[in-house]
N, C-alpha and C. Protein backbone atom coordinates (compact mmCIF):
# COMPACT_ATOMS: atom_id res chain seq x y z
N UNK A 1 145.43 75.53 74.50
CA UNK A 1 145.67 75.77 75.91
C UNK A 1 146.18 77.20 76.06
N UNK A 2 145.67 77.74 76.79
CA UNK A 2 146.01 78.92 77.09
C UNK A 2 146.95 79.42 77.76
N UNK A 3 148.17 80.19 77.72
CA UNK A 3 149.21 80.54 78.30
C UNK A 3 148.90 81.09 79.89
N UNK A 4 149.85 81.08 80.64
CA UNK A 4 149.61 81.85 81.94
C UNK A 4 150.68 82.43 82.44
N UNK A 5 150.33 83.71 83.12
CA UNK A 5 151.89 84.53 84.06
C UNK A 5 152.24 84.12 84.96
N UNK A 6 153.67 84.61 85.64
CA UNK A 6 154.13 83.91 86.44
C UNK A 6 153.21 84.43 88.12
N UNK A 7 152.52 85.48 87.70
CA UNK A 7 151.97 85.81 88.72
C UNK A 7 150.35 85.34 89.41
N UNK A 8 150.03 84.33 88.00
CA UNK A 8 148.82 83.48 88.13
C UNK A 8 149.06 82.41 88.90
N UNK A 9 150.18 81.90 88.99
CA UNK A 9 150.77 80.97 90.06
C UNK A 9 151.65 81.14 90.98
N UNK A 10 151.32 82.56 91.81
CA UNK A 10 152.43 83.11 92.83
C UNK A 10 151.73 82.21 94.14
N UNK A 11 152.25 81.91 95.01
CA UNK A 11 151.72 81.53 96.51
C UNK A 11 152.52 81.96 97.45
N UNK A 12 152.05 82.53 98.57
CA UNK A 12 152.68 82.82 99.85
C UNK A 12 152.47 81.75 101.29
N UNK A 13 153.38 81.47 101.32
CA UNK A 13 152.82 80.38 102.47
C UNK A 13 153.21 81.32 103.35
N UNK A 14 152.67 81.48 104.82
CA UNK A 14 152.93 82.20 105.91
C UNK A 14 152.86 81.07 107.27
N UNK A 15 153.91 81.38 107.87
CA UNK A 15 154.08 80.31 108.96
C UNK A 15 154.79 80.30 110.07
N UNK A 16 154.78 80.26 111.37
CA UNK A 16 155.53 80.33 112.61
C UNK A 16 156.73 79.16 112.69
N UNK A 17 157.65 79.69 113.23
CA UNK A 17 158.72 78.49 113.97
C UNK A 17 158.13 78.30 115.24
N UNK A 18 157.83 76.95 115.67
CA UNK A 18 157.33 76.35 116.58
C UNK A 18 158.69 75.62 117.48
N UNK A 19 158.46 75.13 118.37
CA UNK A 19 160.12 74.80 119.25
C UNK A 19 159.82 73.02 118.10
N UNK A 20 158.49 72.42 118.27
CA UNK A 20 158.98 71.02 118.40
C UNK A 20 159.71 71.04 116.50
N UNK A 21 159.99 72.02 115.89
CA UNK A 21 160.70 72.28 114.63
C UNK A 21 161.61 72.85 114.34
N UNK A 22 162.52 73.28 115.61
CA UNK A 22 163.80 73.70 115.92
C UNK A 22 164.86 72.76 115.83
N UNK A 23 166.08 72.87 115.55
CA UNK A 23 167.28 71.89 116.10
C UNK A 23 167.74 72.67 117.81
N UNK A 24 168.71 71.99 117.98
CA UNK A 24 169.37 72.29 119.41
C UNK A 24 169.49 73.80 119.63
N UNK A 25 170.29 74.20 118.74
CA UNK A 25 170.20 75.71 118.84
C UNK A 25 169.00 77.05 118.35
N UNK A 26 167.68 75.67 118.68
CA UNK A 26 166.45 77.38 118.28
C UNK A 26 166.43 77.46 117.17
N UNK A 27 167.00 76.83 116.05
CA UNK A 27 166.98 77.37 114.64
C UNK A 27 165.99 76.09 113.73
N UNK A 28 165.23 76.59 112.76
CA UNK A 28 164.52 75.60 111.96
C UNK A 28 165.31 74.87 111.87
N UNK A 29 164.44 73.45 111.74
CA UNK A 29 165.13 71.88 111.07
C UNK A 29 165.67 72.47 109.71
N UNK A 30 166.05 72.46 108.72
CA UNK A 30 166.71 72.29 107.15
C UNK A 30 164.96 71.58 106.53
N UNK A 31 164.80 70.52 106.88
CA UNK A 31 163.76 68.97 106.74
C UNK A 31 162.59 69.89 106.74
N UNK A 32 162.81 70.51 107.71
CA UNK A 32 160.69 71.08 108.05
C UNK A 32 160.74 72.24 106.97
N UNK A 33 161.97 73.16 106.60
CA UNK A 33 161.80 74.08 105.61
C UNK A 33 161.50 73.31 104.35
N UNK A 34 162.25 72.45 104.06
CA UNK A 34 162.26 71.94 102.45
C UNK A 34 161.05 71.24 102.39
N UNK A 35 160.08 70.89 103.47
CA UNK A 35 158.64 70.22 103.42
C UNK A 35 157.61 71.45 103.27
N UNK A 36 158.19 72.38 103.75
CA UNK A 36 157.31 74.04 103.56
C UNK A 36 157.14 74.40 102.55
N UNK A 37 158.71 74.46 101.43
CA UNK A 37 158.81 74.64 100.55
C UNK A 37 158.06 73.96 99.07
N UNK A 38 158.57 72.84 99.72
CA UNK A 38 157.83 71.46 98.80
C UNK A 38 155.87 71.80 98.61
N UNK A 39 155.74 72.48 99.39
CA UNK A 39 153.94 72.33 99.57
C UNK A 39 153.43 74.05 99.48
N UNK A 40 154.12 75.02 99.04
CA UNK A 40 154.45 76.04 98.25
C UNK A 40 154.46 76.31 97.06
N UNK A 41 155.43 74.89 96.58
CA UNK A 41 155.69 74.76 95.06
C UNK A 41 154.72 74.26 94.54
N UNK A 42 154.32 72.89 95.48
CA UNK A 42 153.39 72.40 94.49
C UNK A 42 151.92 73.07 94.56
N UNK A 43 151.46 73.76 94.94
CA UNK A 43 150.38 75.15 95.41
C UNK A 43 150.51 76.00 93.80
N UNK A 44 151.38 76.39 93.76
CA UNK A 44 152.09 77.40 92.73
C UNK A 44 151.87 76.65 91.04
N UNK A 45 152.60 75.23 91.36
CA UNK A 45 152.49 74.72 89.95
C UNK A 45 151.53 73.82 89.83
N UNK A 46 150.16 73.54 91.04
CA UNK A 46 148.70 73.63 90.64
C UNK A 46 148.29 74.70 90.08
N UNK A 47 148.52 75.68 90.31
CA UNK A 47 147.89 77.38 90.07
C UNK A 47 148.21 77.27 88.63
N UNK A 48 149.38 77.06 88.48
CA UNK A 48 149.80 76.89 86.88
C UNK A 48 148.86 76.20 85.72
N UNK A 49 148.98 74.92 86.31
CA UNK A 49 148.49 73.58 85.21
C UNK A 49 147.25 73.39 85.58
N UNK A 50 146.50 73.69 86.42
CA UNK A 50 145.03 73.49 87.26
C UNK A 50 145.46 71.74 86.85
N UNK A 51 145.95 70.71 87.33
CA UNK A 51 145.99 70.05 87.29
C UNK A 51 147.17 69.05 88.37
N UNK A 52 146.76 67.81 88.66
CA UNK A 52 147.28 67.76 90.19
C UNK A 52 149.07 67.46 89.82
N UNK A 53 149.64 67.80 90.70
CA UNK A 53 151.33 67.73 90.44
C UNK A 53 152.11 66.99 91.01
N UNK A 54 152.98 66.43 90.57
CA UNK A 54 154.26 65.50 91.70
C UNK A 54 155.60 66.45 91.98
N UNK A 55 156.28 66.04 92.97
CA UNK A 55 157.40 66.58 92.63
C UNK A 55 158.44 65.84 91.80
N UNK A 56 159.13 66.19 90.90
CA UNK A 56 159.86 65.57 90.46
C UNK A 56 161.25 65.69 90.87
N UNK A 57 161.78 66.75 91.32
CA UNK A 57 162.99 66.85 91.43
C UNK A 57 163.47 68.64 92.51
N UNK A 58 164.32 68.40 93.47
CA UNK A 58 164.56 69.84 94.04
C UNK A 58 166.30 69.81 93.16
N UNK A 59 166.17 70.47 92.37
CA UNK A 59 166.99 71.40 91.87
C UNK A 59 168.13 72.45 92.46
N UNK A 60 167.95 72.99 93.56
CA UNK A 60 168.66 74.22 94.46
C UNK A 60 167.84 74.84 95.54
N UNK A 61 168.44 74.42 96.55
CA UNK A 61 168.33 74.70 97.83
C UNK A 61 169.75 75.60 98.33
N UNK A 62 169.49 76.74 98.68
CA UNK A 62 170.29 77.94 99.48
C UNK A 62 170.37 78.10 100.83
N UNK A 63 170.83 77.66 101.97
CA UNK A 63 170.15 78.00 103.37
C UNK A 63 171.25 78.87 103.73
N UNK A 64 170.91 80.52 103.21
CA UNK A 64 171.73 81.36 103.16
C UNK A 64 171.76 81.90 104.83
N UNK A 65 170.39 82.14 105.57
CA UNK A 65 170.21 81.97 106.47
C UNK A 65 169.33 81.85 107.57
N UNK A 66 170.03 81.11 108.75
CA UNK A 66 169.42 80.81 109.53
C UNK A 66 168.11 81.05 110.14
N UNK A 67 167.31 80.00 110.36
CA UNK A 67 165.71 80.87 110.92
C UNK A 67 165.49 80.27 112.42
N UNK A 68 165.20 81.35 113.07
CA UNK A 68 165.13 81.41 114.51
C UNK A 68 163.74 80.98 114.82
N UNK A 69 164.05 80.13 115.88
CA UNK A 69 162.62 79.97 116.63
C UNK A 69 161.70 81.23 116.81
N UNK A 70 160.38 81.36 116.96
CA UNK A 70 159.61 82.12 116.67
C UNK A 70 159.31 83.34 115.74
N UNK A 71 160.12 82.63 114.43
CA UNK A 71 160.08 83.93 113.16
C UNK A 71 159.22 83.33 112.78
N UNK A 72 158.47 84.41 112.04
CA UNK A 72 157.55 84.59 110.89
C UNK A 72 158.17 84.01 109.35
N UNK A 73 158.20 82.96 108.96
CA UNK A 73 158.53 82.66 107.72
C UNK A 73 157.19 82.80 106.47
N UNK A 74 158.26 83.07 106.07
CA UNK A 74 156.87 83.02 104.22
C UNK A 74 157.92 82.94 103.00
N UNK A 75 157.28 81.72 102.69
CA UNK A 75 157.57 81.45 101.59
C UNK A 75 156.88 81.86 100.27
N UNK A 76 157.69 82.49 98.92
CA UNK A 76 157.05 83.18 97.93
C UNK A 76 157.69 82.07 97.10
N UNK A 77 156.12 81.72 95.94
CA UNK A 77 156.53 80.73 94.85
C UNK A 77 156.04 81.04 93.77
N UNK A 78 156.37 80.91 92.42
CA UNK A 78 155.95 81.49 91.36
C UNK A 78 156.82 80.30 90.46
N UNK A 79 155.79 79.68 89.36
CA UNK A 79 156.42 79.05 88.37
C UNK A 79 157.28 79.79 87.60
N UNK A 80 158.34 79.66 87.31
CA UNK A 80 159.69 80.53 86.64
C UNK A 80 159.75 79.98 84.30
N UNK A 81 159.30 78.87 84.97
CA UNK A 81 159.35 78.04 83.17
C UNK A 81 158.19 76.88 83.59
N UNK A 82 157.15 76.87 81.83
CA UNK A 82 156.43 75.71 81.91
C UNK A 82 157.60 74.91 80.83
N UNK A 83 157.22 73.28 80.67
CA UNK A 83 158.23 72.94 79.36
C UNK A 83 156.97 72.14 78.88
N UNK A 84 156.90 70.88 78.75
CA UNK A 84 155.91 70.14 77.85
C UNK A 84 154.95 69.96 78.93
N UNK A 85 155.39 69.00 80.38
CA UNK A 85 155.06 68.39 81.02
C UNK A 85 154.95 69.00 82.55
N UNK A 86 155.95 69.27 82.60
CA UNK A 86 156.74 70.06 84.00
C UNK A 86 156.77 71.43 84.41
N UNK A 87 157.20 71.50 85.13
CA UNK A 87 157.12 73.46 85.71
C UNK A 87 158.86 73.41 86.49
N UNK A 88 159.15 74.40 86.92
CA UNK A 88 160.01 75.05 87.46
C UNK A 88 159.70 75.72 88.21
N UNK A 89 159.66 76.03 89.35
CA UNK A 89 159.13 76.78 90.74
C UNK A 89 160.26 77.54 91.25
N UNK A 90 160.36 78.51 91.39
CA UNK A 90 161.42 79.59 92.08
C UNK A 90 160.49 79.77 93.02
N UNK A 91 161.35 79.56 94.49
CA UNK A 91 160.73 80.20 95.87
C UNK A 91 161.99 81.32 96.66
N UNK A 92 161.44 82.02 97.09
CA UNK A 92 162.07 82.83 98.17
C UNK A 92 161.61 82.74 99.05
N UNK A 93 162.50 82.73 100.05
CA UNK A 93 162.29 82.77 101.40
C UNK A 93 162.64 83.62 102.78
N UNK A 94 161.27 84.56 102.75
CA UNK A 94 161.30 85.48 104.29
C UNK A 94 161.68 85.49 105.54
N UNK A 95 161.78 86.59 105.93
CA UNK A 95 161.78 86.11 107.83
C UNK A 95 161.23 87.58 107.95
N UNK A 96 160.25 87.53 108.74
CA UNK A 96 159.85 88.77 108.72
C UNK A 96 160.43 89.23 110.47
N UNK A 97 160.93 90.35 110.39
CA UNK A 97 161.47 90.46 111.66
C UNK A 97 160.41 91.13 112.81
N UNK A 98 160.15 90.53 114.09
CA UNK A 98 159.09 90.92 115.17
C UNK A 98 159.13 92.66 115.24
N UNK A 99 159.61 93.23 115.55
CA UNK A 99 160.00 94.16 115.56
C UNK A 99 159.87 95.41 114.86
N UNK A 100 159.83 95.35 113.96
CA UNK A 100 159.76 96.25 112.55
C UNK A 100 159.08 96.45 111.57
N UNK A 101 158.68 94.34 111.33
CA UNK A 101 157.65 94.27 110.32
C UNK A 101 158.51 93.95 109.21
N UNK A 102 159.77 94.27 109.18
CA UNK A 102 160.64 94.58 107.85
C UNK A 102 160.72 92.99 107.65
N UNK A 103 161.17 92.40 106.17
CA UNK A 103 161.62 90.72 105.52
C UNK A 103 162.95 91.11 104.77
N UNK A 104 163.21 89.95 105.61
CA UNK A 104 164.61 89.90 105.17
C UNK A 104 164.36 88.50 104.39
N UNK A 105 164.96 87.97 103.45
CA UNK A 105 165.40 87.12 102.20
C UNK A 105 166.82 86.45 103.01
N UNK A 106 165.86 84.56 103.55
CA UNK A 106 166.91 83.76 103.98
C UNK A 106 167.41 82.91 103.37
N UNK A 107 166.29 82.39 102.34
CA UNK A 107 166.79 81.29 101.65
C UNK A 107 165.81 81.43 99.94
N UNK A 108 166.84 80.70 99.32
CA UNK A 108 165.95 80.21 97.81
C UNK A 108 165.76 78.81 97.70
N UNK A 109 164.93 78.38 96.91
CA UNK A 109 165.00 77.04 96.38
C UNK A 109 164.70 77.41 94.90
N UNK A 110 164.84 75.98 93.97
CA UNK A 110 164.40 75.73 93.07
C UNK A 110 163.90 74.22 92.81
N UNK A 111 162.51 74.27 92.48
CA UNK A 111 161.94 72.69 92.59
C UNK A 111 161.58 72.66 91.09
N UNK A 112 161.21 71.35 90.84
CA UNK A 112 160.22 71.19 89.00
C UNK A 112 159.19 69.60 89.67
N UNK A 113 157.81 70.48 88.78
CA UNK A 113 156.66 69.56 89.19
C UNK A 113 156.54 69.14 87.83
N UNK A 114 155.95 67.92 87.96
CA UNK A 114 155.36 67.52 86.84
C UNK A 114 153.75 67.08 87.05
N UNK A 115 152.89 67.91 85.69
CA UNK A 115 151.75 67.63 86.05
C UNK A 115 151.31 66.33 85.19
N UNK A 116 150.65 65.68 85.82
CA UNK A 116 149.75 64.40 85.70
C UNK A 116 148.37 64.03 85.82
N UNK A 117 148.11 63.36 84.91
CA UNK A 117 146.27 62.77 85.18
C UNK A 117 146.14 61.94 86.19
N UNK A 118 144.76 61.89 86.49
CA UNK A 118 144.54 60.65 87.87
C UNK A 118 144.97 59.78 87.88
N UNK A 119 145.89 59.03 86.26
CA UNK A 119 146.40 57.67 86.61
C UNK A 119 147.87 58.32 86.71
N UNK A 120 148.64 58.84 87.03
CA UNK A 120 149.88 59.14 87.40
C UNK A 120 150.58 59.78 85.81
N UNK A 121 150.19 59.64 84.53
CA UNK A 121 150.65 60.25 83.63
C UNK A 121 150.97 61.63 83.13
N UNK A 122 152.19 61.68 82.93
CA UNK A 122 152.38 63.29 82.94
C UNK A 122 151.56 64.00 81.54
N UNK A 123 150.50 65.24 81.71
CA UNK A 123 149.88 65.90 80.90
C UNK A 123 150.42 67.31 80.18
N UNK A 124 150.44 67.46 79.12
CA UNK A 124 150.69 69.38 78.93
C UNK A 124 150.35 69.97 79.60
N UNK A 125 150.62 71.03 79.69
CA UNK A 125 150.70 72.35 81.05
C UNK A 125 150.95 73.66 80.30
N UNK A 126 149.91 74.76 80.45
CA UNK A 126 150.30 75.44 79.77
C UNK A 126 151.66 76.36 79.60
N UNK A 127 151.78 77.19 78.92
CA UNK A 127 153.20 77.91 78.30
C UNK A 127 152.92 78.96 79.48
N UNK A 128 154.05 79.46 79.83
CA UNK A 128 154.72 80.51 80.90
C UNK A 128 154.63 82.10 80.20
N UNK A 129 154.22 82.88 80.48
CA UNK A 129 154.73 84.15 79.65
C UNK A 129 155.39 85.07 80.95
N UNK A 130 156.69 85.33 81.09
CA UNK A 130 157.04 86.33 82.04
C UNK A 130 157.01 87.48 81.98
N UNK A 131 156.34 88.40 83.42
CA UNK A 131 156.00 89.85 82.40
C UNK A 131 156.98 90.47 82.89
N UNK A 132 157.84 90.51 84.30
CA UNK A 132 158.50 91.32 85.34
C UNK A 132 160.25 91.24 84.45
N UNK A 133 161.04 91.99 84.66
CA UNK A 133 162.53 91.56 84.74
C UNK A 133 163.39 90.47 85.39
N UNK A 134 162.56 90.35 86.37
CA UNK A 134 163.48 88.78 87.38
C UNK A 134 162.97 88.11 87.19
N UNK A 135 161.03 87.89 86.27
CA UNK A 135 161.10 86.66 85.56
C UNK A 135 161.37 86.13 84.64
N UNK A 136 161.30 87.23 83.79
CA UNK A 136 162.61 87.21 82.13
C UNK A 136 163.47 86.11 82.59
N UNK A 137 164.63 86.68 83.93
CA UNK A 137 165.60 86.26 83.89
C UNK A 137 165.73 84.84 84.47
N UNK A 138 164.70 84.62 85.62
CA UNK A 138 164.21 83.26 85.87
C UNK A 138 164.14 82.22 84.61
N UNK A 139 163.14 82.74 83.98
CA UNK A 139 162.16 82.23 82.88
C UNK A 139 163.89 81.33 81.80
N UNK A 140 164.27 82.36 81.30
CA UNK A 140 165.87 82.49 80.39
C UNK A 140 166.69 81.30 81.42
N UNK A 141 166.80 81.52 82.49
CA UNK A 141 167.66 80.92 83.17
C UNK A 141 167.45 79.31 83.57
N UNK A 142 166.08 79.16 83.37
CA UNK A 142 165.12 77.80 83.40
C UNK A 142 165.55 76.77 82.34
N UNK A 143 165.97 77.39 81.40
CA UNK A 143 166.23 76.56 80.14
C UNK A 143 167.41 75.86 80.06
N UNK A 144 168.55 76.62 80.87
CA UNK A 144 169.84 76.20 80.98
C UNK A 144 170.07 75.32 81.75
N UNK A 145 169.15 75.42 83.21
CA UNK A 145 169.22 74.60 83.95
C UNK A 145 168.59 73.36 83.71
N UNK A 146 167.65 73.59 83.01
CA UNK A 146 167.21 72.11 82.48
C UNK A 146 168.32 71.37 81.35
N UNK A 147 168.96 72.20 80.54
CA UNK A 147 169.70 71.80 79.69
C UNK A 147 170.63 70.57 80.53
N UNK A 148 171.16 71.12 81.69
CA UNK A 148 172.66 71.16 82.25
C UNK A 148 172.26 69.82 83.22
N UNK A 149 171.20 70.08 83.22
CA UNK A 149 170.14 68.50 84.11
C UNK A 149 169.80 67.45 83.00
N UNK A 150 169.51 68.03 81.76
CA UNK A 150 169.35 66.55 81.12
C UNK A 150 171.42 66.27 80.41
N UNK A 151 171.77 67.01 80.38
CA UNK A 151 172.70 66.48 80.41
C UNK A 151 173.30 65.83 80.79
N UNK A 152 173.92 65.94 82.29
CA UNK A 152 174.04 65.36 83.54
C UNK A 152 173.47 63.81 83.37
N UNK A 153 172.39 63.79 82.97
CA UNK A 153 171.69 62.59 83.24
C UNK A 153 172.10 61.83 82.10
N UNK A 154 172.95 62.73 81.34
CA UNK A 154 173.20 61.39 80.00
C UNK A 154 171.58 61.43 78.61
N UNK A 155 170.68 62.48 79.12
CA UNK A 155 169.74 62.22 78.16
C UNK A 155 169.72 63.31 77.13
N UNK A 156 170.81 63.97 77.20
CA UNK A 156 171.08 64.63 76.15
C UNK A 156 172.66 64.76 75.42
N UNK A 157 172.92 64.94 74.04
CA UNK A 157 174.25 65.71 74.40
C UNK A 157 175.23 66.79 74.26
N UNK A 158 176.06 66.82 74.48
CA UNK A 158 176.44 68.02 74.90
C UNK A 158 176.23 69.55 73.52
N UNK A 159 177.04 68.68 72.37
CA UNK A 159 176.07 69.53 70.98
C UNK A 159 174.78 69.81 71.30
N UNK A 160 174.07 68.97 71.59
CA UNK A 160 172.17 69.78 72.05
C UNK A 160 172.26 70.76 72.92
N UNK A 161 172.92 71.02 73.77
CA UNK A 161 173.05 71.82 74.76
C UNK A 161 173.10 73.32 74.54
N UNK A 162 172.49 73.83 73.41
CA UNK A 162 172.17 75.04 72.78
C UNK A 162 172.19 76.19 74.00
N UNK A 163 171.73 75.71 75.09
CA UNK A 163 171.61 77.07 75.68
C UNK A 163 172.64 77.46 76.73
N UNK A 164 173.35 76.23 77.17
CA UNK A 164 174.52 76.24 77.52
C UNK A 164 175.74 76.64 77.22
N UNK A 165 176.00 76.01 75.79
CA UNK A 165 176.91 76.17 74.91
C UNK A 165 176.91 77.95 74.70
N UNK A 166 175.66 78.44 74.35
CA UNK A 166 175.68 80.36 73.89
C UNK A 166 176.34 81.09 75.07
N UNK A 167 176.51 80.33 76.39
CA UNK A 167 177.25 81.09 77.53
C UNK A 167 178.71 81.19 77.37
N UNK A 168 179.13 80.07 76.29
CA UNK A 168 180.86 79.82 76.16
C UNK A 168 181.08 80.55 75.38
N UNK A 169 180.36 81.02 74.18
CA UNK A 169 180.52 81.19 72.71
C UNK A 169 180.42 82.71 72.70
């Protein structure tokens, strides 16, 4: 299987705030972003695995800030880590301002897909190679967070935790 960059699975979703997707005060639902997001990622970590994906898990959500009725949102997604089965999706999130043209950076997420065959079984996916500096650091930073997640869950322990543990040490 052949490796792929993080830029073979970049996606931009581009998209309006509409009113009936506002709360009271004009500002996006939270719900309608993380469904934007959700269908971004999994765009991104098809691009990855050419193979169809679930979500398995949202990881980190930031709603650093607020998005106003009639902004320009775009969401940027790029797989950050493949592992056996799964992906890791880093998104950022735009607002492009009417005015200027200029994007401002409102929010992040972090999701993980897992790819699967037509009967729902999760398949290999190929290996990640990061070429940029913030995917290095993505990429590096993917491992911990998975560490610190199977931990959490009790399916690892804490001695395994190799990549965790090198942050104390």
């Amino acid at each position: 299987m052949q490796s792929r960059t993080a830029s073979q699975s970049k996606t931009i979703v581009t998209d309006l705030v509409l009113p009936s997707e506002t709360n009271p005060i004009n500002n996006l639902f939270g719900g309608e972003l993380l469904a934007r997001m959700d269908r971004a990622a999994s765009i991104s970590a098809r691009r990855h695995s050419r193979r169809i994906v679930v979500t398995a898990s949202v990881n980190h959500v930031a709603f650093n800030r607020s998005v106003p009725l009639g902004s320009v949102v775009m969401i940027e997604a790029k797989v950050s880590r493949a592992f056996s089965s799964s992906m890791e999706v880093y998104m950022d999130v735009w607002i492009e301002d009417r005015e200027s043209g200029e994007c401002v950076k409102a929010n992040e997420a972090i999701y993980t897909f897992v790819a699967v065959d037509e009967t729902g079984r999760p398949v290999k996916v190929p290996e990640l190679v990061p070429e940029t500096e913030l995917e290095k650091l993505r990429y590096d930073a993917a491992l911990r967070r998975k560490q610190l997640s199977l931990l959490l869950a009790g399916k690892i322990k804490p001695e395994d935790a190799t990549e965790l543990k090198a942050l104390f040490d």
